[in-house]
C-alpha atoms as a PDB file:
ATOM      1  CA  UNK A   1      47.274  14.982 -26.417  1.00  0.00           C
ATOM      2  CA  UNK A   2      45.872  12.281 -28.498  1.00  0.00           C
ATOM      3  CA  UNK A   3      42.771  12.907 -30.226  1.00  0.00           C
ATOM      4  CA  UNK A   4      40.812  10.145 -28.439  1.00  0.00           C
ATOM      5  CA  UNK A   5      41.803  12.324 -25.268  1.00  0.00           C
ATOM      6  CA  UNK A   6      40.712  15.325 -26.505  1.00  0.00           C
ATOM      7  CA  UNK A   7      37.223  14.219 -27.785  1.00  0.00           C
ATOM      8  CA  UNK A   8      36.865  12.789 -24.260  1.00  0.00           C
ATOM      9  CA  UNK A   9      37.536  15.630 -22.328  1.00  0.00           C
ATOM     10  CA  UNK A  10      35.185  17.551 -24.690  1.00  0.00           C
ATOM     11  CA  UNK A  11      32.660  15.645 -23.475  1.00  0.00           C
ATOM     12  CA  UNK A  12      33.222  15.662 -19.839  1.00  0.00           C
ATOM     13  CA  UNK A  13      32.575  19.196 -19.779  1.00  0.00           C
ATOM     14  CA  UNK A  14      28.684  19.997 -18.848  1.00  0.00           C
ATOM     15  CA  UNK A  15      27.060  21.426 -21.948  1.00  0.00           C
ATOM     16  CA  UNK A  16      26.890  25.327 -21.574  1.00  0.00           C
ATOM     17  CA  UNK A  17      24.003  25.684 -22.026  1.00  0.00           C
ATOM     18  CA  UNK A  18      22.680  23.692 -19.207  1.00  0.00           C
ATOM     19  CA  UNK A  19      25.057  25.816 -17.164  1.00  0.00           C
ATOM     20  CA  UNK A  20      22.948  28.754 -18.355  1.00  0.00           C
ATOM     21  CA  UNK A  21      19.931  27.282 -17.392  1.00  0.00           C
ATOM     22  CA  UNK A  22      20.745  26.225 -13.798  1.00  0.00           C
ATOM     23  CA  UNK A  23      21.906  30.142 -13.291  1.00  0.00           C
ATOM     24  CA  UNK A  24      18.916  31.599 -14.565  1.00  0.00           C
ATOM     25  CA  UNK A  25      17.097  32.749 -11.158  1.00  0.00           C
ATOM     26  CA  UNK A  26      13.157  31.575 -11.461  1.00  0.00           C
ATOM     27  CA  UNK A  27      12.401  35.033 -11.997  1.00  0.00           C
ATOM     28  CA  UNK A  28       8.857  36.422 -13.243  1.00  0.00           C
ATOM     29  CA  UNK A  29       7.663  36.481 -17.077  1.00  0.00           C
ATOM     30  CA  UNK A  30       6.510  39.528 -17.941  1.00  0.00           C
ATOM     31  CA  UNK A  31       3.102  39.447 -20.102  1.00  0.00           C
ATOM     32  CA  UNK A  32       3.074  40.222 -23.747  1.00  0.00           C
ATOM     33  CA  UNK A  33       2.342  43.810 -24.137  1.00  0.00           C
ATOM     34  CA  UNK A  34      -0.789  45.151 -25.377  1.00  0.00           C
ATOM     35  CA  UNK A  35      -2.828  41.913 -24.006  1.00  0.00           C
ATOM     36  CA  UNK A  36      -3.953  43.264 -21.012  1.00  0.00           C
ATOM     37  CA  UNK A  37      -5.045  46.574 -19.175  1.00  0.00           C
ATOM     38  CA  UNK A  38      -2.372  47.967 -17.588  1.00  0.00           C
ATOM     39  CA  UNK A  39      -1.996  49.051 -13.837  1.00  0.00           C
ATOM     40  CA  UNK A  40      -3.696  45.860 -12.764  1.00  0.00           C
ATOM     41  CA  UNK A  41      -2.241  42.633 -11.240  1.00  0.00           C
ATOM     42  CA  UNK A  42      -1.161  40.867 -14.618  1.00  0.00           C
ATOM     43  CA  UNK A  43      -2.237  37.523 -12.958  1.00  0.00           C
ATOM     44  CA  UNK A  44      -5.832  37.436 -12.189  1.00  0.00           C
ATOM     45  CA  UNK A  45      -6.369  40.216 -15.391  1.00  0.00           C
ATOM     46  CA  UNK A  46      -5.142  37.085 -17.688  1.00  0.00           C
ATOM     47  CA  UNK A  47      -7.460  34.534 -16.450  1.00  0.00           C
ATOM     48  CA  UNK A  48     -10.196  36.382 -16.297  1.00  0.00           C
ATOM     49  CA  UNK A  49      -9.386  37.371 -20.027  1.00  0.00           C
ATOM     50  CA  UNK A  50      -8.788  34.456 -21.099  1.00  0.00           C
ATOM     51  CA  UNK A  51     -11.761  32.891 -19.599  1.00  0.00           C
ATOM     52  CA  UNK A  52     -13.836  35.450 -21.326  1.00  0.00           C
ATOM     53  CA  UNK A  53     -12.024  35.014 -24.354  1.00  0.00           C
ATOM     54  CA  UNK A  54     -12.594  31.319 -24.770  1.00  0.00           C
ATOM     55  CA  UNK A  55     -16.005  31.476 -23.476  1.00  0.00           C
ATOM     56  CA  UNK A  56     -18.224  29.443 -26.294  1.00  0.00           C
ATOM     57  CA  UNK A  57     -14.789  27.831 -27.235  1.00  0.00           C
ATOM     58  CA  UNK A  58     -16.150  24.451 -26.856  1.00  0.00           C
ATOM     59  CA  UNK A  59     -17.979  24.815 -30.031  1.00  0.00           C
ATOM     60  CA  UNK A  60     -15.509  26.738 -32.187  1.00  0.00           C
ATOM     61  CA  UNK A  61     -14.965  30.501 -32.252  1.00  0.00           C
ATOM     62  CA  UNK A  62     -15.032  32.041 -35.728  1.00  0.00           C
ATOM     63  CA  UNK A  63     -14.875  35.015 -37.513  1.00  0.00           C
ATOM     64  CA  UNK A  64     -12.785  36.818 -34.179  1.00  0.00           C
ATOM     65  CA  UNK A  65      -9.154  36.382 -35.588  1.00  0.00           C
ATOM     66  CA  UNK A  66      -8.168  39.165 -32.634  1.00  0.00           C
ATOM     67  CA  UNK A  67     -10.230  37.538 -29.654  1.00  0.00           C
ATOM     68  CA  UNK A  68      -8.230  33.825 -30.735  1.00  0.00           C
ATOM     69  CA  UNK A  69      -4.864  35.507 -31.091  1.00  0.00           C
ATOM     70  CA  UNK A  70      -5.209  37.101 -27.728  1.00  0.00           C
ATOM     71  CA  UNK A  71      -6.671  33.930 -26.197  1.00  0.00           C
ATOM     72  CA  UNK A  72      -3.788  31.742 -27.815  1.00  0.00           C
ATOM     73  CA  UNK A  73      -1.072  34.272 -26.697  1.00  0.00           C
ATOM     74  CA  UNK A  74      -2.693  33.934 -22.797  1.00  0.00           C
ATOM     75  CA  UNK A  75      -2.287  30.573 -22.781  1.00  0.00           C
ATOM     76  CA  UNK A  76       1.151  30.878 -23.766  1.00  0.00           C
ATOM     77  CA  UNK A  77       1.999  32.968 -20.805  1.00  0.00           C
ATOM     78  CA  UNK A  78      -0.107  31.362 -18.731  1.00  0.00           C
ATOM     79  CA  UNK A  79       0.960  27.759 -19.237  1.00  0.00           C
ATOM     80  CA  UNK A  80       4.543  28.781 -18.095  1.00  0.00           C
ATOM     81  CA  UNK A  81       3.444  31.568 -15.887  1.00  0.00           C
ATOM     82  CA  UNK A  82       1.221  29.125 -13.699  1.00  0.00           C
ATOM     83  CA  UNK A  83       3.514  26.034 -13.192  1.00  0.00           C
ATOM     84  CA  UNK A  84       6.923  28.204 -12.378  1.00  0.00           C
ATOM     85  CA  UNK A  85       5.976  30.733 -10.086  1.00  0.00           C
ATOM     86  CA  UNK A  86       5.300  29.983  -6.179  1.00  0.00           C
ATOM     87  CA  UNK A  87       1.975  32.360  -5.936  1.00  0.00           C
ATOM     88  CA  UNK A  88       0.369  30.343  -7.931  1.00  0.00           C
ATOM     89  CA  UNK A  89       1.337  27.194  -5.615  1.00  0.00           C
ATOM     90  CA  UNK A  90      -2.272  27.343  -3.462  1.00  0.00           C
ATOM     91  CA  UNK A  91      -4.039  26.028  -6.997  1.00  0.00           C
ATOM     92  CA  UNK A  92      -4.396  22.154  -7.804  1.00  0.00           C
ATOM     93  CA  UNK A  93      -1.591  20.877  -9.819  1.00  0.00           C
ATOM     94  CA  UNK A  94      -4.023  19.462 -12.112  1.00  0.00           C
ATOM     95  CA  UNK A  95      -5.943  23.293 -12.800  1.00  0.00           C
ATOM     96  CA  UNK A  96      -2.356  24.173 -13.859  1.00  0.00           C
ATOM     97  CA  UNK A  97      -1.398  21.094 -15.704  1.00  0.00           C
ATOM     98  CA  UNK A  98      -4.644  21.616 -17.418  1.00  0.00           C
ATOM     99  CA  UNK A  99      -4.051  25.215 -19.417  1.00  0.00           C
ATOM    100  CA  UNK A 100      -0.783  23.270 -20.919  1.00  0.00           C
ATOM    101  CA  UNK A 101      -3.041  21.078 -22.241  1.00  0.00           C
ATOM    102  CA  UNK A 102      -4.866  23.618 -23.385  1.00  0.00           C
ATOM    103  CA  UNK A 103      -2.048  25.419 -24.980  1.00  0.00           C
ATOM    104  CA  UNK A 104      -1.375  22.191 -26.900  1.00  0.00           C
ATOM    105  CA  UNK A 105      -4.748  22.194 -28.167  1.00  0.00           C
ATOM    106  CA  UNK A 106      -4.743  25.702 -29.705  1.00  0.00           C
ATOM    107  CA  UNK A 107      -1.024  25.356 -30.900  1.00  0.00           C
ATOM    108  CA  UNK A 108      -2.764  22.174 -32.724  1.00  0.00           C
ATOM    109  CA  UNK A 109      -5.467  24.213 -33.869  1.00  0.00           C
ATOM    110  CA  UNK A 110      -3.297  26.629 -35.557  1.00  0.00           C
ATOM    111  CA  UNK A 111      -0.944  24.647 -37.251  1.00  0.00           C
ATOM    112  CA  UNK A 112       1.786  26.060 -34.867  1.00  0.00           C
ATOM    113  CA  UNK A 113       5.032  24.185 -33.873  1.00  0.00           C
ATOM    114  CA  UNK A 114       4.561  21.876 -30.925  1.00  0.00           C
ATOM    115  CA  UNK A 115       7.637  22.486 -29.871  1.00  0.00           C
ATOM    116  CA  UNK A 116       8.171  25.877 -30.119  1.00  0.00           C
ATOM    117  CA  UNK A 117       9.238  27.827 -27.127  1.00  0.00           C
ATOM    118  CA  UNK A 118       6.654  30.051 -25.441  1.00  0.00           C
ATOM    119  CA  UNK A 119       8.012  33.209 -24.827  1.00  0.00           C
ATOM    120  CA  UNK A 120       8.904  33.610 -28.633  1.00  0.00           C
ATOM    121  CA  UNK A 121       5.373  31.953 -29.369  1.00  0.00           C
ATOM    122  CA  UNK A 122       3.670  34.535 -26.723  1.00  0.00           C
ATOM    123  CA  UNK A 123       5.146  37.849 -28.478  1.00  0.00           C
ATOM    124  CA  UNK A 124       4.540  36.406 -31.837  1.00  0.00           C
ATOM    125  CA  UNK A 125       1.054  35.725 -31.373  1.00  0.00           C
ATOM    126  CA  UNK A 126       0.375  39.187 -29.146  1.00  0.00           C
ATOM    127  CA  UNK A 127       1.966  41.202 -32.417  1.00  0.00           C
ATOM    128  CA  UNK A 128      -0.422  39.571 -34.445  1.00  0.00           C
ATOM    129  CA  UNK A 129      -3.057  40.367 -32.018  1.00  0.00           C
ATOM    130  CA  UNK A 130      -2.351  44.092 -31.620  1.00  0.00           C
ATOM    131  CA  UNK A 131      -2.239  44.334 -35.784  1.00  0.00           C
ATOM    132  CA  UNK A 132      -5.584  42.755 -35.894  1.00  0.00           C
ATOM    133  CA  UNK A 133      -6.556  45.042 -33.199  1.00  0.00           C
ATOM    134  CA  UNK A 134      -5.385  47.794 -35.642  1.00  0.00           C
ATOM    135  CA  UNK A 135      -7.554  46.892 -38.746  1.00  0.00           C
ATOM    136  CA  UNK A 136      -3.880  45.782 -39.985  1.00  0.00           C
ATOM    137  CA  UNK A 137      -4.408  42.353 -42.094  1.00  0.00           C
ATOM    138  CA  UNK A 138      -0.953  42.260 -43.550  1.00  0.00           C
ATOM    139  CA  UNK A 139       0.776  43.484 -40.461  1.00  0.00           C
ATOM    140  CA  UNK A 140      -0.500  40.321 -38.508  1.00  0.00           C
ATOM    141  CA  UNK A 141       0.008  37.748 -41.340  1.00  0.00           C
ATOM    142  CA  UNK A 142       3.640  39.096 -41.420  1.00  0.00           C
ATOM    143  CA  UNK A 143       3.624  38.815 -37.462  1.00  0.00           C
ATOM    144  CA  UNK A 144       3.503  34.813 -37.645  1.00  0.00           C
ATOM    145  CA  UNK A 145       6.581  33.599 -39.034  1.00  0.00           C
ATOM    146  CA  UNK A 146       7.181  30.124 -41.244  1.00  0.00           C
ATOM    147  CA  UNK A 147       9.579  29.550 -37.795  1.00  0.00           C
ATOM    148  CA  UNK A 148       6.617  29.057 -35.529  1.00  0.00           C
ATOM    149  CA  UNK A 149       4.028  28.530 -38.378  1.00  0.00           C
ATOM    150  CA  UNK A 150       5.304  26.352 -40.788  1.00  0.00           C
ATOM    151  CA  UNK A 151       1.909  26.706 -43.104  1.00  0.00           C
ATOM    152  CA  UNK A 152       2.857  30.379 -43.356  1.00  0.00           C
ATOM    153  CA  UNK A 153       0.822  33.745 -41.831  1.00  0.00           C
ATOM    154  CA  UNK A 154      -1.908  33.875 -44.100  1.00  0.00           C
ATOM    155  CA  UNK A 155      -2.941  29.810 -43.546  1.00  0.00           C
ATOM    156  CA  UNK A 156      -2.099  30.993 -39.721  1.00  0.00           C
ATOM    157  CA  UNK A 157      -4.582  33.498 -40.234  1.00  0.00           C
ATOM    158  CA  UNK A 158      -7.408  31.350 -41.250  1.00  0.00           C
ATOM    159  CA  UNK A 159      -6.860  28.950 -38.350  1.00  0.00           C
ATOM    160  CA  UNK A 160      -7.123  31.708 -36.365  1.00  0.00           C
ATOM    161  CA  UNK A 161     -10.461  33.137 -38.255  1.00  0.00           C
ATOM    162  CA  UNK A 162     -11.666  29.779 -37.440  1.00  0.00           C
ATOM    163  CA  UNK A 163      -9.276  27.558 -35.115  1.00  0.00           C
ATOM    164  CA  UNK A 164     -12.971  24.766 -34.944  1.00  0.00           C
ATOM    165  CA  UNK A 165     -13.834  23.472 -31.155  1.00  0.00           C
ATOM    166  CA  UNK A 166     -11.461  24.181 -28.440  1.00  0.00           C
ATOM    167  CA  UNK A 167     -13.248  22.063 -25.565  1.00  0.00           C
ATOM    168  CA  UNK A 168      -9.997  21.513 -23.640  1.00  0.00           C
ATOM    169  CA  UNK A 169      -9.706  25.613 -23.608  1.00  0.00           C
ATOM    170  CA  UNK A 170     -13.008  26.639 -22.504  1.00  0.00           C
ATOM    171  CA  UNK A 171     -13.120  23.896 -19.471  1.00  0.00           C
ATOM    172  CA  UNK A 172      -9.379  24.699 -18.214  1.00  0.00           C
ATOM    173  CA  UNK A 173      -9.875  28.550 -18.456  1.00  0.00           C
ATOM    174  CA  UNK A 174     -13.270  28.420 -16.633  1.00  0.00           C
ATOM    175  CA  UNK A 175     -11.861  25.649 -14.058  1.00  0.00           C
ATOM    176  CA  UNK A 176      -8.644  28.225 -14.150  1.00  0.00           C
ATOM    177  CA  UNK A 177     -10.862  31.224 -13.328  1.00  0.00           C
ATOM    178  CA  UNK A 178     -13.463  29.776 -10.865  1.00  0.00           C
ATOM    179  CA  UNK A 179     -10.589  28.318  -8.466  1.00  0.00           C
ATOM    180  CA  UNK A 180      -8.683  31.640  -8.542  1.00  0.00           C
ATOM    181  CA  UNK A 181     -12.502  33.004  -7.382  1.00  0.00           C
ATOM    182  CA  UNK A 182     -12.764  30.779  -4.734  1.00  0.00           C
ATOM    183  CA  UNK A 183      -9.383  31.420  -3.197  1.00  0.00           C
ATOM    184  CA  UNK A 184      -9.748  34.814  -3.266  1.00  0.00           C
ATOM    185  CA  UNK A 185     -12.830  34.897  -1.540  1.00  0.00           C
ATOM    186  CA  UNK A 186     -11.872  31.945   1.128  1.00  0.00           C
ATOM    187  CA  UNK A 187      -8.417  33.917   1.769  1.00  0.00           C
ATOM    188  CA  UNK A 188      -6.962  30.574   0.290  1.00  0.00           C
ATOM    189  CA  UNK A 189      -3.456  32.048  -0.968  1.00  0.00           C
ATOM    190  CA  UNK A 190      -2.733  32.591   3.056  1.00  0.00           C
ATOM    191  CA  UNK A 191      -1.991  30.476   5.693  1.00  0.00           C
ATOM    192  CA  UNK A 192      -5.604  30.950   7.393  1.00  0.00           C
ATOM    193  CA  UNK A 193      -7.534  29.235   4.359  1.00  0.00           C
ATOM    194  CA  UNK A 194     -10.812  29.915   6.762  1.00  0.00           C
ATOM    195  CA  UNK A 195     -10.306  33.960   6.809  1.00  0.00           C
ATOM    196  CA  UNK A 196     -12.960  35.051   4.563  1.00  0.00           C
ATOM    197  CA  UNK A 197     -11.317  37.926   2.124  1.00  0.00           C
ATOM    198  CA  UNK A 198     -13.434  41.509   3.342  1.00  0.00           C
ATOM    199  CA  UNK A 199     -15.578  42.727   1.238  1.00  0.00           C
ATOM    200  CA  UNK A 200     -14.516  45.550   0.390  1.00  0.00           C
ATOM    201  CA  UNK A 201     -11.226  43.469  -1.111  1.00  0.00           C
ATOM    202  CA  UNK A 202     -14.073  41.882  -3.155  1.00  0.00           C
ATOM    203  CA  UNK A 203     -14.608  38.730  -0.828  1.00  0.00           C
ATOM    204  CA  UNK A 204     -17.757  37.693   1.019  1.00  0.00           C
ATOM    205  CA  UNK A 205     -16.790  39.343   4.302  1.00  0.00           C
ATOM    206  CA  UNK A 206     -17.725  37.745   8.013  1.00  0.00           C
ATOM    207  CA  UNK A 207     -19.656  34.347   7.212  1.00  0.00           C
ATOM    208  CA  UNK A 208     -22.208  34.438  10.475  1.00  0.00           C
ATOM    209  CA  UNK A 209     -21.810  31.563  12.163  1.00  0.00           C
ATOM    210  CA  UNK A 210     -25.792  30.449  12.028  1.00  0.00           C
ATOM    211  CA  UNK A 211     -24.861  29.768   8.056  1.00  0.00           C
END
């Protein structure tokens, strides 16, 4: 075989690791540990953490290193979480769409790598959260890696002590959080989006009809 044929059968073949990729079933991420309570749907927990989290995030959060890690990490999961799995189908594209954008905006705010992927992003920053948790300085500077923080942990560390105004946050988390509300108490992830959710499943219960 001539080597002009060889290099062009090379590149007929499809590159293996797009092969990989159309395998890999569309199976669930699991959440960082340590980021939220456990024994609770993982779903709901994380935007109603995150919503609290980034409450006030409009006009910069400082001196919570630990509340911004586990905020950042959230929207890490939740940016991929949110536009891959079907449950999550019954929200408007655009309340999804938006905590991307938001995870843009605090990747920007820490000097993190756009482009980095979020899984590896997610653990990183929930390490650093749980060593901040701990009291552990060190622990969480050496959590954020050159790799994913090119400024280093310590500069990583200061953005995160002080990450300025993260308007894009605080509005997608709160849109985030008050449309999961409403579905769950309009019985919106059903079929029957006009079955109120019973009260005691947290909903409104019967609406009487004179309302």
């Amino acid at each position: 075989m001539t080597r002009r044929r060889a290099l062009l059968s090379l590149f007929a073949l499809p590159p293996l690791g797009a092969c990989d990729e159309l395998r890999r079933p569309n199976l669930p991420w699991p959440a960082p540990a340590g980021l939220l309570p456990t024994g609770v749907d993982p779903g709901r927990a994380a935007v109603a953490a995150l919503a609290e989290s980034l409450q006030g995030a409009n006009t910069g959060i400082s001196g919570h290193p630990a509340r911004v890690a586990r905020a950042a990490a959230l929207l890490e999961w939740l940016a991929v979480e949110l536009m891959s799995q079907p449950r999550w189908a019954p929200l408007p594209r655009g309340t999804r769409e938006a905590i991307g954008l938001a995870r843009d905006e605090m990747r920007g705010a820490l000097g993190a790598d756009p482009l980095a992927p979020s899984p590896r992003m997610a653990a990183t920053l929930a390490e650093a959260y749980r060593a901040l948790q701990a009291g552990n300085r060190t622990a969480a500077a050496a959590a954020l890696p050159t790799a994913l923080f090119p400024r280093g942990g310590e500069a990583a560390l200061a953005r995160l002590s002080d990450p300025g105004p993260l308007p894009q946050g605080e509005i997608a988390a709160s849109a985030l959080a008050g449309q999961v509300r409403s579905l769950d108490e309009t019985n919106g992830w059903a079929q029957d989006f006009d079955t109120p959710v019973p009260a005691d499943r947290g909903g409104r219960g019967p609406i009487p009809f004179s309302i």
